[in-house]
N, C-alpha and C. Protein backbone atom coordinates (compact mmCIF):
# COMPACT_ATOMS: atom_id res chain seq x y z
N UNK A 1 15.29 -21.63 13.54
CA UNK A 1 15.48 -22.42 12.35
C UNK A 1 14.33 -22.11 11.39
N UNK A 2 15.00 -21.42 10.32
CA UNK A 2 13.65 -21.74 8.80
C UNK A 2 12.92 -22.88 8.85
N UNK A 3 11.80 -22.70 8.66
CA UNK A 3 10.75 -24.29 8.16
C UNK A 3 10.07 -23.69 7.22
N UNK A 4 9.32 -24.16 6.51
CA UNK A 4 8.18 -23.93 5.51
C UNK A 4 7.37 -24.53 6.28
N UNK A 5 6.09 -23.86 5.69
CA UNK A 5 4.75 -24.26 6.11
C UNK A 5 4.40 -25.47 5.20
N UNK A 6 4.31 -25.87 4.23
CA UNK A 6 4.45 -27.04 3.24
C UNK A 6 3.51 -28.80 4.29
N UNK A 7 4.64 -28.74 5.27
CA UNK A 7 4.60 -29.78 5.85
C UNK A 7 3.26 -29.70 6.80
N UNK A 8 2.88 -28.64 7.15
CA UNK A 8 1.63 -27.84 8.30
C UNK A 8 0.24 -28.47 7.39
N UNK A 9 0.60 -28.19 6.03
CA UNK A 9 -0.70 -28.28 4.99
C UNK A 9 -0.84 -29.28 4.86
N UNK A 10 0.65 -30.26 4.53
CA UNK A 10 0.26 -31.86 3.98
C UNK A 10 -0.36 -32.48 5.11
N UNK A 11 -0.23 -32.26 6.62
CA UNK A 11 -0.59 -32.85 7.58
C UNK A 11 -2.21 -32.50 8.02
N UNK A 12 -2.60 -31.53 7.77
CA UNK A 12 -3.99 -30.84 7.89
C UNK A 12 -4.60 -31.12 6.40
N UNK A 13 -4.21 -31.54 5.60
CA UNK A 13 -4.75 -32.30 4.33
C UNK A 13 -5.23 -33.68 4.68
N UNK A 14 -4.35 -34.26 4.85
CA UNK A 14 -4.66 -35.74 5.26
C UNK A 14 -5.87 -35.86 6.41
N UNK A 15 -5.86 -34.98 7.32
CA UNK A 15 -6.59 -34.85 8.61
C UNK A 15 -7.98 -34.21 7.72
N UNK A 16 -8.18 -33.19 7.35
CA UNK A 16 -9.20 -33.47 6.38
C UNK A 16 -9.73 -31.94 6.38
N UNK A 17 -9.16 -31.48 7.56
CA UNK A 17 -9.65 -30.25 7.74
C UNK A 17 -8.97 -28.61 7.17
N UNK A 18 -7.79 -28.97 6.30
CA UNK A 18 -7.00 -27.91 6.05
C UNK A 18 -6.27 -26.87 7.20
N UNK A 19 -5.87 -25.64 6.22
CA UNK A 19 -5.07 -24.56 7.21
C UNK A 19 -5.97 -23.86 7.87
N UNK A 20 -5.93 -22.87 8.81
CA UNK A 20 -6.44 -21.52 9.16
C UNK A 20 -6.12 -20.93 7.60
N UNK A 21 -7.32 -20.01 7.40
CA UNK A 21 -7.13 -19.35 6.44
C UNK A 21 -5.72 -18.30 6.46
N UNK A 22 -5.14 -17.90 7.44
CA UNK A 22 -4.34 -16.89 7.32
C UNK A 22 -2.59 -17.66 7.02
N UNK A 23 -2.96 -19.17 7.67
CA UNK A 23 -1.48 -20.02 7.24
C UNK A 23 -1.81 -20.30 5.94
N UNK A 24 -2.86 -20.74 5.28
CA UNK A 24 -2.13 -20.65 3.86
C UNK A 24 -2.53 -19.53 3.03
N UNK A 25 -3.00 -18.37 3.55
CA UNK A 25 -2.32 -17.32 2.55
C UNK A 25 -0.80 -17.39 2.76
N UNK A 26 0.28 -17.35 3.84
CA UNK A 26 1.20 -17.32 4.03
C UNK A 26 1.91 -18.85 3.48
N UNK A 27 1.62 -19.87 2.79
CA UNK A 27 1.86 -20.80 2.24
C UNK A 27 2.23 -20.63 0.92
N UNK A 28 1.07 -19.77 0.50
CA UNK A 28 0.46 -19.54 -0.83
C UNK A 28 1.38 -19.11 -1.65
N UNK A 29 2.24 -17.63 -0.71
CA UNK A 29 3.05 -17.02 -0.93
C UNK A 29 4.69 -17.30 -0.53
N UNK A 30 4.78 -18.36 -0.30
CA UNK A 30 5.95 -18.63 0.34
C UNK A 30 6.15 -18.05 1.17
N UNK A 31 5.93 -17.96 2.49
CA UNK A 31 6.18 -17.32 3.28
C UNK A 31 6.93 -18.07 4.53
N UNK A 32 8.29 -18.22 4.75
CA UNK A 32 9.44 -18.86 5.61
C UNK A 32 8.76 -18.28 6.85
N UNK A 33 8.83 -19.16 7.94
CA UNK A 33 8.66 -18.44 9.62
C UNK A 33 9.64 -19.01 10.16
N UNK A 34 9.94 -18.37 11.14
CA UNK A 34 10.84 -18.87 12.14
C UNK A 34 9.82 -19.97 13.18
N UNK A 35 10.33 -20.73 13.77
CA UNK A 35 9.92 -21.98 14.74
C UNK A 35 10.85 -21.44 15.99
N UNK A 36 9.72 -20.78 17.24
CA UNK A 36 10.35 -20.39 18.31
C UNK A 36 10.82 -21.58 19.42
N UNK A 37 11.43 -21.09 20.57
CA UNK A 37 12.00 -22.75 21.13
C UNK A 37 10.56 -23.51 21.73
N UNK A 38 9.70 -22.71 22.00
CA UNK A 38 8.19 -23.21 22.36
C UNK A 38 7.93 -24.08 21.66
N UNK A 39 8.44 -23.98 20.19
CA UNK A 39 7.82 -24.97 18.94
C UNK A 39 6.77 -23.88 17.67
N UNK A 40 6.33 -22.65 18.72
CA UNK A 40 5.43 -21.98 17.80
C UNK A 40 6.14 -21.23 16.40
N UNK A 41 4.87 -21.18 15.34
CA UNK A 41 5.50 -20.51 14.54
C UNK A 41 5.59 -19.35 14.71
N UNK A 42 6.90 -18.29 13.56
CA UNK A 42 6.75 -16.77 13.88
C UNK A 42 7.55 -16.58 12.66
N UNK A 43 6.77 -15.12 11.95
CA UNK A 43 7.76 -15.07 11.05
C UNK A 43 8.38 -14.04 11.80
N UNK A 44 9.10 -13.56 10.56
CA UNK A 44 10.90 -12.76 10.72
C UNK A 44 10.26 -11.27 10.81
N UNK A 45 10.82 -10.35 11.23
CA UNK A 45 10.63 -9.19 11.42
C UNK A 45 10.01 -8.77 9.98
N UNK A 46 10.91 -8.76 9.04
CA UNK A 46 10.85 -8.31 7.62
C UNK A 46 9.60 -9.03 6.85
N UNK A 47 9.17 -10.26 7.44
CA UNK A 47 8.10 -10.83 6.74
C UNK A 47 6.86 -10.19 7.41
N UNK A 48 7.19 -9.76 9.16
CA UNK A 48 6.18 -9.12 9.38
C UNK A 48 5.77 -7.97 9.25
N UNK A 49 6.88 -7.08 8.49
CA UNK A 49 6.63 -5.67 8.10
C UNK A 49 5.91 -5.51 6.63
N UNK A 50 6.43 -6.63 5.84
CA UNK A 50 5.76 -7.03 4.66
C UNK A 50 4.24 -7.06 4.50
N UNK A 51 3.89 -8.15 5.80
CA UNK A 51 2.42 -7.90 5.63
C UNK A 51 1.71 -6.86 6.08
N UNK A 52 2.33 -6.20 7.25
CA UNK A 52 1.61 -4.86 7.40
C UNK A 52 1.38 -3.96 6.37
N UNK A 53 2.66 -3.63 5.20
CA UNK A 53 2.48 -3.21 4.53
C UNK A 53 1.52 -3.67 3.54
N UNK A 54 1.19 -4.68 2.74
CA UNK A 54 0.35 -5.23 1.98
C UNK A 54 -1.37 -4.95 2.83
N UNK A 55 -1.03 -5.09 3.85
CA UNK A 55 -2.42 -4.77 4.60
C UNK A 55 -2.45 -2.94 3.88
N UNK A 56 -1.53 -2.46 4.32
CA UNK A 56 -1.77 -0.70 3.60
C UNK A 56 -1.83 -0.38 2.33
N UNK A 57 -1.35 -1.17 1.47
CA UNK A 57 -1.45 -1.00 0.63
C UNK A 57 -2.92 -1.65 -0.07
N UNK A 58 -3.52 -2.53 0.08
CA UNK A 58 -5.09 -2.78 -0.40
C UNK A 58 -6.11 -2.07 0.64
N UNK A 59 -5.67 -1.63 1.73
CA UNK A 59 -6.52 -0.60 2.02
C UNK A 59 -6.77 0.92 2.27
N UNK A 60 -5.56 1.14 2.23
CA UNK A 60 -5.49 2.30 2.02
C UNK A 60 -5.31 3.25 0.05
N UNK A 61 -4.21 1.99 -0.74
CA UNK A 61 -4.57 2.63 -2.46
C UNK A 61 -5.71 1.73 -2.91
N UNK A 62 -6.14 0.76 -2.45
CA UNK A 62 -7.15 -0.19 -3.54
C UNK A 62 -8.53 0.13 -3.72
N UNK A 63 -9.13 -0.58 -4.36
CA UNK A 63 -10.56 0.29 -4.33
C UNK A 63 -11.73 -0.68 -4.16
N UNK A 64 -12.26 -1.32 -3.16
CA UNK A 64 -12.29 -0.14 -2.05
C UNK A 64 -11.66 0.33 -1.19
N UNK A 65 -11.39 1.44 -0.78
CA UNK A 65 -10.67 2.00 -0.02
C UNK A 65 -11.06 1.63 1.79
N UNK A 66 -9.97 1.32 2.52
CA UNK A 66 -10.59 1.34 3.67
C UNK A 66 -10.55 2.70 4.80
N UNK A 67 -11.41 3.75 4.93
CA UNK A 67 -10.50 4.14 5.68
C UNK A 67 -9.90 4.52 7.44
N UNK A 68 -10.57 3.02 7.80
CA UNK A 68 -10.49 2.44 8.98
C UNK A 68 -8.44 2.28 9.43
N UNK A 69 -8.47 1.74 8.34
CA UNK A 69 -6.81 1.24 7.96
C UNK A 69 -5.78 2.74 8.67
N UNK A 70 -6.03 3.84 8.61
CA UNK A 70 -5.21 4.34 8.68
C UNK A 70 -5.19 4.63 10.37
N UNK A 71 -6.37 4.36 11.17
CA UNK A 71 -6.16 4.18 12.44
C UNK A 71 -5.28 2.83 13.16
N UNK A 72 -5.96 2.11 12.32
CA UNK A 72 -5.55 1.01 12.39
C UNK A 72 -3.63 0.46 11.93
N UNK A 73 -3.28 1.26 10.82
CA UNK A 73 -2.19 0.85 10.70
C UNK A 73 -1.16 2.00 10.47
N UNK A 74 -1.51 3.49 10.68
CA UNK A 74 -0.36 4.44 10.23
C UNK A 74 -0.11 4.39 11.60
N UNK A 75 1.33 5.10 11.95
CA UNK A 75 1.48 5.71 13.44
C UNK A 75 0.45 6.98 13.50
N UNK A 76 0.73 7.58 14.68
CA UNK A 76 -0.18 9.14 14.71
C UNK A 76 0.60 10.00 14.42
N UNK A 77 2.02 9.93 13.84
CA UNK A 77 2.47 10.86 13.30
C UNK A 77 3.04 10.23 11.84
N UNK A 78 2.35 10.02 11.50
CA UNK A 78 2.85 9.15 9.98
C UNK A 78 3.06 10.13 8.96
N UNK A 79 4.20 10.44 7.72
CA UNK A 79 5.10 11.14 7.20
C UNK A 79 4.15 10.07 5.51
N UNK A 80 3.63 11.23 5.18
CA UNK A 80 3.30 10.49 3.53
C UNK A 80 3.91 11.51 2.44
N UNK A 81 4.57 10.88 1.71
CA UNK A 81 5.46 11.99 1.10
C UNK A 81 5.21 11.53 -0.80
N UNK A 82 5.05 12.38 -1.11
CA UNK A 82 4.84 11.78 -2.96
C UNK A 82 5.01 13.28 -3.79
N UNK A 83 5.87 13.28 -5.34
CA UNK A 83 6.09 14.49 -6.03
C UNK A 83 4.79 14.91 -6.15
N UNK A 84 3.95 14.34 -6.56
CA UNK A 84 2.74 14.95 -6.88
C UNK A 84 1.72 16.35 -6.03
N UNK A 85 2.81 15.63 -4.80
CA UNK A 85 1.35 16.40 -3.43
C UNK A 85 2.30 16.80 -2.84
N UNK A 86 2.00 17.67 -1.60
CA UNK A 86 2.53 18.20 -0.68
C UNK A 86 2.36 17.17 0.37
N UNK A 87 3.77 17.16 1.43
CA UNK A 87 4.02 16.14 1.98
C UNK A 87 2.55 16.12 3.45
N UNK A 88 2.65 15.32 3.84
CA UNK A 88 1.11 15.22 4.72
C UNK A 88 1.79 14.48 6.15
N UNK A 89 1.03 14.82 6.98
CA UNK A 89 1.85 14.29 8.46
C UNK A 89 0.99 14.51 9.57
N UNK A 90 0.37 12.84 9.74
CA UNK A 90 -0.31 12.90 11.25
C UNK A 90 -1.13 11.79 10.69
N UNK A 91 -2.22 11.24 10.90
CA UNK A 91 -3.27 10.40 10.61
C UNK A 91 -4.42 11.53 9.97
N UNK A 92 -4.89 12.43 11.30
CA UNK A 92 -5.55 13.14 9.92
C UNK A 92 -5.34 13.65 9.38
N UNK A 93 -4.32 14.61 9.00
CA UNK A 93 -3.81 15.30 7.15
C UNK A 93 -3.51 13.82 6.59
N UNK A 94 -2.98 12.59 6.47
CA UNK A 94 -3.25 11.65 5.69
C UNK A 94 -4.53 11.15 5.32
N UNK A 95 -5.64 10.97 6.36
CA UNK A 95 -6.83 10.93 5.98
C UNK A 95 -7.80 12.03 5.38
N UNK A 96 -7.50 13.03 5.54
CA UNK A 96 -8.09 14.33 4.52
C UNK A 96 -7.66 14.17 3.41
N UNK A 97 -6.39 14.44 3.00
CA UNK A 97 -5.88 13.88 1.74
C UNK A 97 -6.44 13.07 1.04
N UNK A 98 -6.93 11.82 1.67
CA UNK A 98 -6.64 10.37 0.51
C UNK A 98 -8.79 10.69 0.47
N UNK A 99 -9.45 11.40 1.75
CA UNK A 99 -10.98 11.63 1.37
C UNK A 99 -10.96 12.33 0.06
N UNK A 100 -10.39 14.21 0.00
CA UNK A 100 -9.92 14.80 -1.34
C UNK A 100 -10.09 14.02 -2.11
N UNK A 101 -8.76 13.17 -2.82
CA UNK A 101 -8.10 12.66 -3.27
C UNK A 101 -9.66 11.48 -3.96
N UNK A 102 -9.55 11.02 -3.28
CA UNK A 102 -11.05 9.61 -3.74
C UNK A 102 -12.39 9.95 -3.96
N UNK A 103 -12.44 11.79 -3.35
CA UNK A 103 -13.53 12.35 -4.01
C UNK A 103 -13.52 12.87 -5.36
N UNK A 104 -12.31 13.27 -5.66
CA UNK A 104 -12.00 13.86 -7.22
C UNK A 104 -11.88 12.44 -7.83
N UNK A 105 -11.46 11.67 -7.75
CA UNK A 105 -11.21 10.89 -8.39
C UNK A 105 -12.02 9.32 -7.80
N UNK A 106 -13.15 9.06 -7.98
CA UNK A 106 -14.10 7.96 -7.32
C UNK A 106 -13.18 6.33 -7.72
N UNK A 107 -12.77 6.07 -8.53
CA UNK A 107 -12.33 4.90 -9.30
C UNK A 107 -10.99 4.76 -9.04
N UNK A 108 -10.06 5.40 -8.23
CA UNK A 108 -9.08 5.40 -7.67
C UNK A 108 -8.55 4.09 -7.23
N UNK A 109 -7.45 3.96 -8.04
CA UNK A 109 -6.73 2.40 -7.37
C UNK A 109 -5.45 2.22 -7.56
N UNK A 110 -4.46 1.60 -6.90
CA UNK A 110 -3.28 1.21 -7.15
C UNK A 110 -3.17 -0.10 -6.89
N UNK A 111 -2.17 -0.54 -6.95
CA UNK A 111 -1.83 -2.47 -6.74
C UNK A 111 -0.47 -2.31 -7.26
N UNK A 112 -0.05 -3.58 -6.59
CA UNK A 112 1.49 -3.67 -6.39
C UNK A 112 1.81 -4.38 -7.92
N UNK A 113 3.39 -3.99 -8.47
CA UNK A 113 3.88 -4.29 -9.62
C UNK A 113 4.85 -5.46 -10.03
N UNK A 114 5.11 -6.01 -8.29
CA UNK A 114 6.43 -6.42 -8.05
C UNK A 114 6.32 -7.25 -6.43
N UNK A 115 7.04 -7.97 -6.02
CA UNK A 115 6.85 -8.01 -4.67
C UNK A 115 7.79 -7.64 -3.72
N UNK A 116 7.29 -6.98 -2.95
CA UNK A 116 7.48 -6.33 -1.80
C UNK A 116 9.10 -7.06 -1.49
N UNK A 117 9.91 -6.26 -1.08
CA UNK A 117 11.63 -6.15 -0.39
C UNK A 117 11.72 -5.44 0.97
N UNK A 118 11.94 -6.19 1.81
CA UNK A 118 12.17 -5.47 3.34
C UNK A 118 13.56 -6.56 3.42
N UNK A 119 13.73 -5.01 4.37
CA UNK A 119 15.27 -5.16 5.30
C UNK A 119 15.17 -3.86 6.83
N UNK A 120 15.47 -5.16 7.24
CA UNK A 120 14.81 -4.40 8.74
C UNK A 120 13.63 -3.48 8.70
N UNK A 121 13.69 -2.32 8.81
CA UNK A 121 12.16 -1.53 9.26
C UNK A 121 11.61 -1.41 7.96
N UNK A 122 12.16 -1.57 6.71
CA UNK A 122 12.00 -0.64 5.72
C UNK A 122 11.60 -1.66 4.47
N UNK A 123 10.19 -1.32 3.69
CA UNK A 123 9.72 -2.10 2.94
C UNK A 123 10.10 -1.40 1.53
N UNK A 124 9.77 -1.69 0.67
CA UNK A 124 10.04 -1.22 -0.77
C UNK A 124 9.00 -2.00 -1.95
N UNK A 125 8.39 -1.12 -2.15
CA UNK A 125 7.16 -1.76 -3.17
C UNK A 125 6.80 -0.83 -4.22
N UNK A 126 7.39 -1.32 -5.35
CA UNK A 126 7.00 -0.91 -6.75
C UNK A 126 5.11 -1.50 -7.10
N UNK A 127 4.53 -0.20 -7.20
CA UNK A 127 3.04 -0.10 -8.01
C UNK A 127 2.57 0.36 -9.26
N UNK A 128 1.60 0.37 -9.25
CA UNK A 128 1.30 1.05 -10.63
C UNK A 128 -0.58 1.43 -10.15
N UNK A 129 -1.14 2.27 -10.94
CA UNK A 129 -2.66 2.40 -10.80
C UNK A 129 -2.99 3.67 -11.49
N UNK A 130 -4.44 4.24 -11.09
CA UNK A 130 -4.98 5.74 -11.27
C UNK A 130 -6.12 5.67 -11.09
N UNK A 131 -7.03 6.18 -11.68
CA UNK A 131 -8.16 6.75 -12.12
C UNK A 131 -8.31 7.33 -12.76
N UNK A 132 -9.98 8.52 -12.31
CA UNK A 132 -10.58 8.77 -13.99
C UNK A 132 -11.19 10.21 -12.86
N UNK A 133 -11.05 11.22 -13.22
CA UNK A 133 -11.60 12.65 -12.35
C UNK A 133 -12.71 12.62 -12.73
N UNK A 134 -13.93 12.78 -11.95
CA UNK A 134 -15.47 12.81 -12.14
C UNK A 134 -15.93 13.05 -10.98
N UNK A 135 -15.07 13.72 -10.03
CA UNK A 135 -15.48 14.27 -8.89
C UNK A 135 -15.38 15.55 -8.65
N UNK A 136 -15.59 16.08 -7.87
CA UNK A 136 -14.56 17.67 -7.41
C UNK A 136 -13.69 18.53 -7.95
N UNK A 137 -13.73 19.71 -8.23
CA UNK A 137 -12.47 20.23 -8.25
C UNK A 137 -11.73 19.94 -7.69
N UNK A 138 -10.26 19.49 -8.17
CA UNK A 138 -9.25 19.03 -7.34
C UNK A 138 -7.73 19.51 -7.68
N UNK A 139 -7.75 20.40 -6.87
CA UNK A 139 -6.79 21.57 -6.17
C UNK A 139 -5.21 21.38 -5.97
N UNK A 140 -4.90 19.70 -5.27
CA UNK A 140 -3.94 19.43 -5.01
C UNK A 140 -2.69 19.10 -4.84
N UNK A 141 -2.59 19.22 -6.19
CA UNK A 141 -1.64 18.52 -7.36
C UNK A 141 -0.85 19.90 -7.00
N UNK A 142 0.63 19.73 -6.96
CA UNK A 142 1.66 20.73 -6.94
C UNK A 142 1.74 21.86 -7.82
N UNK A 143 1.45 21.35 -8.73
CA UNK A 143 1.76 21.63 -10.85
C UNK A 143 0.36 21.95 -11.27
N UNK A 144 -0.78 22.02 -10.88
CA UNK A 144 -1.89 22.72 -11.12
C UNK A 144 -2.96 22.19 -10.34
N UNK A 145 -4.29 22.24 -10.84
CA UNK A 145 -5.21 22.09 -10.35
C UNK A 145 -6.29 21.57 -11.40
N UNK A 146 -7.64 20.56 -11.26
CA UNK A 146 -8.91 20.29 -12.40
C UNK A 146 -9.63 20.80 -11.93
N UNK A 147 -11.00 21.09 -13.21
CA UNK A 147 -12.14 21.51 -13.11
C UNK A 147 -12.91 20.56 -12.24
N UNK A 148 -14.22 20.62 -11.98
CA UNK A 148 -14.82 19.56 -11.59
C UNK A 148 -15.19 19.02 -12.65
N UNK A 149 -15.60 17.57 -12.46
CA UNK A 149 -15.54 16.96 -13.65
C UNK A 149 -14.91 16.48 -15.01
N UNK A 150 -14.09 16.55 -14.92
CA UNK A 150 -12.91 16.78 -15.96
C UNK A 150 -12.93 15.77 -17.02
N UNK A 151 -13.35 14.28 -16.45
CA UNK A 151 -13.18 13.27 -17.16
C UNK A 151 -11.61 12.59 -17.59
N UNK A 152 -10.91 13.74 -17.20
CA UNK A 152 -9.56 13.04 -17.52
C UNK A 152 -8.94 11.84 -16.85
N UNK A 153 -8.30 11.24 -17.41
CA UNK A 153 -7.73 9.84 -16.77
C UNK A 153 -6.35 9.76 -16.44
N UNK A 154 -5.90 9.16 -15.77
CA UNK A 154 -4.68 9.41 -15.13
C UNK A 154 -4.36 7.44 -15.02
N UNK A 155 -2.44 7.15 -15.46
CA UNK A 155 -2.10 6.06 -15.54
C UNK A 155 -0.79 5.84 -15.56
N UNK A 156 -0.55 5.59 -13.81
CA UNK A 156 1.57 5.93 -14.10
C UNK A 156 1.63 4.70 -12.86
N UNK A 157 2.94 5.26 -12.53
CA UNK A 157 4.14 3.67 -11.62
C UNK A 157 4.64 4.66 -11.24
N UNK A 158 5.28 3.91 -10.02
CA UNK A 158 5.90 4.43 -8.99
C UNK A 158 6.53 3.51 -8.36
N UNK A 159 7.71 3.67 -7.16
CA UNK A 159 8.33 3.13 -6.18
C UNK A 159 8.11 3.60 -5.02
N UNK A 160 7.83 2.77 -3.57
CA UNK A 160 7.61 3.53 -2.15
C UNK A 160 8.12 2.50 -1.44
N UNK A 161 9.33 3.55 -0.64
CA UNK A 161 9.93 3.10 0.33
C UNK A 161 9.01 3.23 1.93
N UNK A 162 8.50 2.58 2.74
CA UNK A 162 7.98 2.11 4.02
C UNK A 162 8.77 2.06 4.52
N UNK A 163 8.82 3.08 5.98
CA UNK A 163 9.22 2.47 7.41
C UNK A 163 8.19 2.06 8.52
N UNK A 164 8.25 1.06 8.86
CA UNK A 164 7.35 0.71 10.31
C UNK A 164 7.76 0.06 11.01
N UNK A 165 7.12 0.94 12.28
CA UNK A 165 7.74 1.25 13.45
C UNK A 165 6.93 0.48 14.48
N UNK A 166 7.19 -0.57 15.64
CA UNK A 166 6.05 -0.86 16.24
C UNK A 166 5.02 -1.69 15.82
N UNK A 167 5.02 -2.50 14.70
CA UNK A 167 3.75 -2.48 13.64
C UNK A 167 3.17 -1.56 12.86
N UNK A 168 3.52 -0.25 13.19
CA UNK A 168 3.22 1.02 12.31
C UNK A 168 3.50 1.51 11.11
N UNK A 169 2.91 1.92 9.74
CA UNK A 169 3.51 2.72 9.17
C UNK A 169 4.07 4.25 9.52
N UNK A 170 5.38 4.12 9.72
CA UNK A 170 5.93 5.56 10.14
C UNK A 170 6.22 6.39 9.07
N UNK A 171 6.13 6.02 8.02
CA UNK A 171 6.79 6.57 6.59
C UNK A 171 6.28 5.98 5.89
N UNK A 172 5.99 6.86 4.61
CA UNK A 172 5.44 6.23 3.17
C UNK A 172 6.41 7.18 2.13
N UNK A 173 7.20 7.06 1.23
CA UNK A 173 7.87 7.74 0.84
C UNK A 173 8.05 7.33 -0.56
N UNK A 174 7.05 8.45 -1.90
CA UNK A 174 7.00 7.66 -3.47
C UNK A 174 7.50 8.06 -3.98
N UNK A 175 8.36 7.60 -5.19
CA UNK A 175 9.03 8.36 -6.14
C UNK A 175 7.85 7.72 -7.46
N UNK A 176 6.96 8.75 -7.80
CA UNK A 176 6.22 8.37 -8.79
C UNK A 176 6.50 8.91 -10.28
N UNK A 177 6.15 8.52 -11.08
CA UNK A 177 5.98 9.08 -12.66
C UNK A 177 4.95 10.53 -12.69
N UNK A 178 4.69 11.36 -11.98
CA UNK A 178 4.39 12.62 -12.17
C UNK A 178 4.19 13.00 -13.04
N UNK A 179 5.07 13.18 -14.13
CA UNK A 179 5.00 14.19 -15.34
C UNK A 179 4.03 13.12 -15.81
N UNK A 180 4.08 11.70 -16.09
CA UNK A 180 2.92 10.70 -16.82
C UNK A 180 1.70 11.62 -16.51
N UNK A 181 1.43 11.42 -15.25
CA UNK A 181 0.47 11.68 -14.67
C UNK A 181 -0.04 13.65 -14.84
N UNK A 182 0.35 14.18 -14.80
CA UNK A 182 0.44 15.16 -15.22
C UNK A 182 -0.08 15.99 -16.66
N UNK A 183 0.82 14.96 -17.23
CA UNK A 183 0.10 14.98 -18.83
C UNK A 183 -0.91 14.70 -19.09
N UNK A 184 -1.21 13.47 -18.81
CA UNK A 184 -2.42 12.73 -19.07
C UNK A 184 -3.66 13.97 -18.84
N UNK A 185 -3.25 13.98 -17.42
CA UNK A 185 -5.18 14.89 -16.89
C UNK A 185 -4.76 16.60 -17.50
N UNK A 186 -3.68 16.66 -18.43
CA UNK A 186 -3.54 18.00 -18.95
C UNK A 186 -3.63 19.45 -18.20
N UNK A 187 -2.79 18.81 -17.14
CA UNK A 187 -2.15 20.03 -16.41
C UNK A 187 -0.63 20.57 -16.80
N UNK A 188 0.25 19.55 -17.28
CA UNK A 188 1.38 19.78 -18.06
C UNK A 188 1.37 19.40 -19.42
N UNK A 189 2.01 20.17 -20.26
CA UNK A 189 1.71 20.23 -21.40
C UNK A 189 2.72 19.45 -21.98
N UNK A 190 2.68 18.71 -23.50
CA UNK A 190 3.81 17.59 -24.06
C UNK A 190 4.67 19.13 -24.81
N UNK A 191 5.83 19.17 -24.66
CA UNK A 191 6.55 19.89 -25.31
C UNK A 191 6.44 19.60 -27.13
């Protein structure tokens, strides 16, 4: 049976002492759990893939970056796929990547645009973010390559479909604004 947490808070209000911090972030956000026959709470598969993902997503695009997170939350064969880059697969080609990646670009960030949609394994989260190149030559980009230092800035959106598996991210899969991005740091040119 659905419950809200609502009733958890008014009762730990009165008592004087409030939630665990982690029930009312999940308050905060509306977050429905299931009530097992024990009585305990639990959320739904999809609410729990949700937060895994939100866990990957502020630590693995936000800034600061964690990059503990990807032991912690990719599988060991995790599939990161985006137009921009060549597709990456394992924990460490995802973690080489996103080191690259945060060395060319120090100020590096994304954040979500929208909130998060799961259905069964599979999350769906519209973002937006960038940075500013003041690092490294950086090589990686499909469609060319920067100087070091470049100074150029970069500022687009995207959509990424998540599968996880286990608690795992098994898949990260973006359909981003590229050419935005592209233009901007003047590797593609405006017709």
């Amino acid at each position: 049976m659905l419950t809200l947490l609502g009733p958890l808070h008014a009762i730990a209000a009165r008592r004087g002492d409030g939630l665990r911090p982690e029930l009312a972030g999940l308050l905060e956000r509306g977050v429905k759990a299931l009530r097992t026959a024990s009585g305990e709470m639990k959320m739904s598969r999809e609410q729990d893939n949700k937060a895994i993902v939100g866990r990957w997503f502020d630590g693995f695009w936000g800034n600061p970056w964690n990059p503990q997170i990807i032991d912690e939350l990719a599988a060991p064969n995790m599939l990161l796929q985006y137009s921009l880059h060549a597709p990456r697969r394992g924990r460490d080609d995802v973690r080489n990547f996103m080191v690259d990646f945060r060395a060319a670009f120090p100020n590096l960030k994304f954040w979500g645009a929208a909130d998060l949609i799961a259905e069964g394994d599979y999350v769906v989260g519209r973002w937006e973010g960038g940075g500013t190149h003041t690092g490294p030559a950086f090589s990686d980009f499909l469609a060319g390559s920067l100087p070091t230092a470049s100074g150029r800035k970069m500022h687009f959106t995207g959509t990424t479909v998540l599968r996880v598996e286990n608690g795992k991210i098994a898949e990260e899969v973006g359909l981003d604004d590229g050419v935005a991005a592209l233009t901007q740091l003047g590797i593609l040119k405006a017709a």
